[in-house]
N, C-alpha and C. Protein backbone atom coordinates (compact mmCIF):
# COMPACT_ATOMS: atom_id res chain seq x y z
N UNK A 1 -59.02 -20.86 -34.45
CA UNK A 1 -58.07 -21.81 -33.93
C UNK A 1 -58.82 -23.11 -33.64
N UNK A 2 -58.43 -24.09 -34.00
CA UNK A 2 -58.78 -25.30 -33.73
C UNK A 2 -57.93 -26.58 -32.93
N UNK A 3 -58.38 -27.29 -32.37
CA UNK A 3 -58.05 -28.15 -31.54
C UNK A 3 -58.70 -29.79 -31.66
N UNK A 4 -58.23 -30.70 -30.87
CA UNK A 4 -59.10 -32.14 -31.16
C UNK A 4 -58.63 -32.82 -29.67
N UNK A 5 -60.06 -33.08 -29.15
CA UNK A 5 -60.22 -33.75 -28.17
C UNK A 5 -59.49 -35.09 -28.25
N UNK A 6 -58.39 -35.50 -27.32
CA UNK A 6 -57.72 -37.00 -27.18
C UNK A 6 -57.74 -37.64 -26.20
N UNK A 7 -57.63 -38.76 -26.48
CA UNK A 7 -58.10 -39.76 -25.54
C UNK A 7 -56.80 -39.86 -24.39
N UNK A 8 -56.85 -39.67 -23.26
CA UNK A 8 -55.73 -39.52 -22.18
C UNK A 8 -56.29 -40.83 -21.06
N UNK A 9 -55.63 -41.58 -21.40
CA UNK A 9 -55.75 -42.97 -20.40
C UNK A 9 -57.61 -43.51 -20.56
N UNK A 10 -58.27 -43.32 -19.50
CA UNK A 10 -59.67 -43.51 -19.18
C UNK A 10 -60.10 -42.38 -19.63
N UNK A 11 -59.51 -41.61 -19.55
CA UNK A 11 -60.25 -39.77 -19.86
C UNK A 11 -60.08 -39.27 -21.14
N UNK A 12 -60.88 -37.95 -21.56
CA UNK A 12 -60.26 -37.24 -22.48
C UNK A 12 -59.86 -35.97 -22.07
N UNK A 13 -59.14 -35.31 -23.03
CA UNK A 13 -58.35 -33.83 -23.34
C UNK A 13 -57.98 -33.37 -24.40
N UNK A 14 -58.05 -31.97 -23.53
CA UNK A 14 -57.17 -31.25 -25.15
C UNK A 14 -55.68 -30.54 -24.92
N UNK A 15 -55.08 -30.69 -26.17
CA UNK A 15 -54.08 -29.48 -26.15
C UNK A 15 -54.39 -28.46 -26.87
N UNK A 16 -53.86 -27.42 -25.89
CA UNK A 16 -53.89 -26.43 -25.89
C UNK A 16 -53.10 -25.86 -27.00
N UNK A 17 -52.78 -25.19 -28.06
CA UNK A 17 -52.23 -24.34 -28.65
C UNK A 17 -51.15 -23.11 -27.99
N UNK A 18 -50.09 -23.17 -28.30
CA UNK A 18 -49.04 -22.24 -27.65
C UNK A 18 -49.84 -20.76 -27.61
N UNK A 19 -50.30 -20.43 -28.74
CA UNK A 19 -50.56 -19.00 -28.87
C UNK A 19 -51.60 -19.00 -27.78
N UNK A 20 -52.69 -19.86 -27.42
CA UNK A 20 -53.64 -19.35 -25.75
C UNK A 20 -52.92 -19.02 -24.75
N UNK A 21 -51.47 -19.33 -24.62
CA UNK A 21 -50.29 -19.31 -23.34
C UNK A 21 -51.48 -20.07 -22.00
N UNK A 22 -51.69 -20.92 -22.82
CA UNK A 22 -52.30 -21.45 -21.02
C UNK A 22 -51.40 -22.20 -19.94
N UNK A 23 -51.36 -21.83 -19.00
CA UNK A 23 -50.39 -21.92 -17.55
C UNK A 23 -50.35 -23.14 -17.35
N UNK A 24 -49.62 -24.35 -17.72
CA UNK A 24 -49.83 -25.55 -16.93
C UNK A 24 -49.79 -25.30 -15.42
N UNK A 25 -50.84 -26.68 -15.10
CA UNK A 25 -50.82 -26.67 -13.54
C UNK A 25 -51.72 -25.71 -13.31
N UNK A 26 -52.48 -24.57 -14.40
CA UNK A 26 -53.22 -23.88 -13.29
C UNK A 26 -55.02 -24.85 -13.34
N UNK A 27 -56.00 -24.05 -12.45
CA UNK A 27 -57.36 -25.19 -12.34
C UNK A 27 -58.36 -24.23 -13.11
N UNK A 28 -59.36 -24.99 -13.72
CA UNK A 28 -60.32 -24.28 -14.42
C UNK A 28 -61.53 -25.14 -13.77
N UNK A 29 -62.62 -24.76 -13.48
CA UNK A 29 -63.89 -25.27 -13.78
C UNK A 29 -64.52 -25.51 -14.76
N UNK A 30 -64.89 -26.72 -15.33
CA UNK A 30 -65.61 -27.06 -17.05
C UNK A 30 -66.74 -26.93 -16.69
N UNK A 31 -67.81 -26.23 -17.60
CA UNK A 31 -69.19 -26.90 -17.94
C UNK A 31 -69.74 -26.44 -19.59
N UNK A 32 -70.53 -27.99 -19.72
CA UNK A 32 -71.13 -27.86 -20.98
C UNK A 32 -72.44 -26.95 -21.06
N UNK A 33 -72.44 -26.34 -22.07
CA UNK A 33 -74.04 -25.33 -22.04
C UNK A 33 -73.88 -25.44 -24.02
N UNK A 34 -74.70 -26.84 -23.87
CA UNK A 34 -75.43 -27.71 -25.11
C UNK A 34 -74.40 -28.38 -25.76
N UNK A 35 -73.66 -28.04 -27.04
CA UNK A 35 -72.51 -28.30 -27.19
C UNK A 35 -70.87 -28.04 -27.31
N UNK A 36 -71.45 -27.01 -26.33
CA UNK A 36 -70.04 -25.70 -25.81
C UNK A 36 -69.25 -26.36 -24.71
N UNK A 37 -67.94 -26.47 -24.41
CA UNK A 37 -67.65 -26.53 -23.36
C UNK A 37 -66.92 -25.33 -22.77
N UNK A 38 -66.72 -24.89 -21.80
CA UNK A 38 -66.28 -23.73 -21.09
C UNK A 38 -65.50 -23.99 -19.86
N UNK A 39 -64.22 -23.40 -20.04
CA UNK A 39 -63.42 -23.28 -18.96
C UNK A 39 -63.37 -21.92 -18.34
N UNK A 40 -63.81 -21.91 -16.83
CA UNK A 40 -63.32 -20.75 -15.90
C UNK A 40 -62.40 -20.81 -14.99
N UNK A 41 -61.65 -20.17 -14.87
CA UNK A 41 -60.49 -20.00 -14.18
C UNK A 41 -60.98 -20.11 -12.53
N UNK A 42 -60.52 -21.10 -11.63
CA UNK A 42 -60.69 -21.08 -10.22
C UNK A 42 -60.64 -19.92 -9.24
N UNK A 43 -60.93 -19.39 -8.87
CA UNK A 43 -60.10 -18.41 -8.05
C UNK A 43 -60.65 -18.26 -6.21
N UNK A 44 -59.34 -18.18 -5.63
CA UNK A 44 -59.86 -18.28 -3.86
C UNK A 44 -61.15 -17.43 -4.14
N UNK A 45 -61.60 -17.75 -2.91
CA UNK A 45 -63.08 -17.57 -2.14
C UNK A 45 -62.38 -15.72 -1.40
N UNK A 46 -62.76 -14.85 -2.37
CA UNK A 46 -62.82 -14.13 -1.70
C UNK A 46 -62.52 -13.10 -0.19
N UNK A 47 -63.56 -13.88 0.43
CA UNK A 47 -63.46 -13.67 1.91
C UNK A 47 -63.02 -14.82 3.01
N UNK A 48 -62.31 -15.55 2.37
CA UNK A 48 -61.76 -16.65 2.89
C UNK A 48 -60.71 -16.09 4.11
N UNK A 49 -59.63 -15.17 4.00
CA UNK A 49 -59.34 -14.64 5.42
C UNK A 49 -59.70 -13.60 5.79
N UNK A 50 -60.08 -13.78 7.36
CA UNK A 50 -61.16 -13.10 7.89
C UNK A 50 -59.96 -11.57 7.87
N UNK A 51 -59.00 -12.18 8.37
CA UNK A 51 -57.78 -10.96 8.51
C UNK A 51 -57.78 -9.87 7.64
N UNK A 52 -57.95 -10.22 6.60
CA UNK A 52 -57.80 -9.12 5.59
C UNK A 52 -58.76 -8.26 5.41
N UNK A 53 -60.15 -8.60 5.77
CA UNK A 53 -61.22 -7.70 6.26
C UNK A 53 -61.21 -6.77 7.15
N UNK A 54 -60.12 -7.15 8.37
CA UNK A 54 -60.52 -6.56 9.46
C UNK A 54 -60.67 -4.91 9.25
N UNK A 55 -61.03 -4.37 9.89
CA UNK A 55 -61.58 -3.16 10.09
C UNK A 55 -61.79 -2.40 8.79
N UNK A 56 -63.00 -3.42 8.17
CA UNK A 56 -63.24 -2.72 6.63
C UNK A 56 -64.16 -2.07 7.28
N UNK A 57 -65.31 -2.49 7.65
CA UNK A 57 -66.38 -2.07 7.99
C UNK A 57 -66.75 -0.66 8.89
N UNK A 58 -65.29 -0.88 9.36
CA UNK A 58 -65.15 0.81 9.78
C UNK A 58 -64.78 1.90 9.09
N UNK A 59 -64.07 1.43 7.81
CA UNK A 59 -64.01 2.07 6.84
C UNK A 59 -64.97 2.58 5.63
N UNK A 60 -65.89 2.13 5.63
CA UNK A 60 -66.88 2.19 5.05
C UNK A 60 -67.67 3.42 5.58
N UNK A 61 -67.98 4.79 4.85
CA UNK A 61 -68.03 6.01 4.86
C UNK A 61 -69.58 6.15 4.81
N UNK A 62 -70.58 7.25 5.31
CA UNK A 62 -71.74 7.36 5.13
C UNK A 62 -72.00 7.64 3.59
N UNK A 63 -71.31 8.33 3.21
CA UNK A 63 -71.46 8.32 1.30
C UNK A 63 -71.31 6.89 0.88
N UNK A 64 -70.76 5.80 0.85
CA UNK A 64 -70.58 4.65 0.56
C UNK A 64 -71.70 3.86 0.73
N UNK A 65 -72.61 4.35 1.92
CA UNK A 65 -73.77 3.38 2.26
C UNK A 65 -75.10 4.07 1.81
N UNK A 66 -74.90 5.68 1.27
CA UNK A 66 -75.87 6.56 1.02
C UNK A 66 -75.94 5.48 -0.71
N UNK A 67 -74.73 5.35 -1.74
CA UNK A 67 -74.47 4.84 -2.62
C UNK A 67 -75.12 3.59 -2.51
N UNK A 68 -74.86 2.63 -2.37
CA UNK A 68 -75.62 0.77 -1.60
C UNK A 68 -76.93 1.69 -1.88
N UNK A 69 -77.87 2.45 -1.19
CA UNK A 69 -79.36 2.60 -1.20
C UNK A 69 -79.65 2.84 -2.18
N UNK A 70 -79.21 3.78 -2.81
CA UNK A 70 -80.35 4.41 -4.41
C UNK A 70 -80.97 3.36 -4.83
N UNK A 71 -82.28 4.11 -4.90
CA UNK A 71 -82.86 3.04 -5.67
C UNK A 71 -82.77 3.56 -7.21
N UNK A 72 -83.31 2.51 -7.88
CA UNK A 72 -83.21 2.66 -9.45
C UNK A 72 -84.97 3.01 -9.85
């Protein structure tokens, strides 16, 4: 599949091709690695609410932490 970078005001872009179904409006992170460019998809931070953690850590089983140690 091919595509061509266009000139959008001061900036450039691309369109996208129907068949990628890419989501308008959603955010990607770009970076070049030589003459590749690469889009990753944004996604929340994880542990951003504390709420949803709460009482993981009590959940967390002595087999679970025996697992975490092995060494290799």
């Amino acid at each position: 599949m091919e595509t061509t970078i266009c000139k959008i005001g001061d900036s450039v872009g691309v369109i996208f091709p129907r068949a990628l179904q890419a989501e308008v409006g959603k955010k990607y992170k770009i970076s070049k690695v030589k003459d590749t460019f690469v889009l990753t998809p944004l996604r929340s931070d994880l542990f951003a609410v504390a709420a949803d953690w709460q009482g993981f850590r009590d959940a967390v089983t002595d087999e679970d932490r025996a697992w975490d140690e092995i060494e290799e």
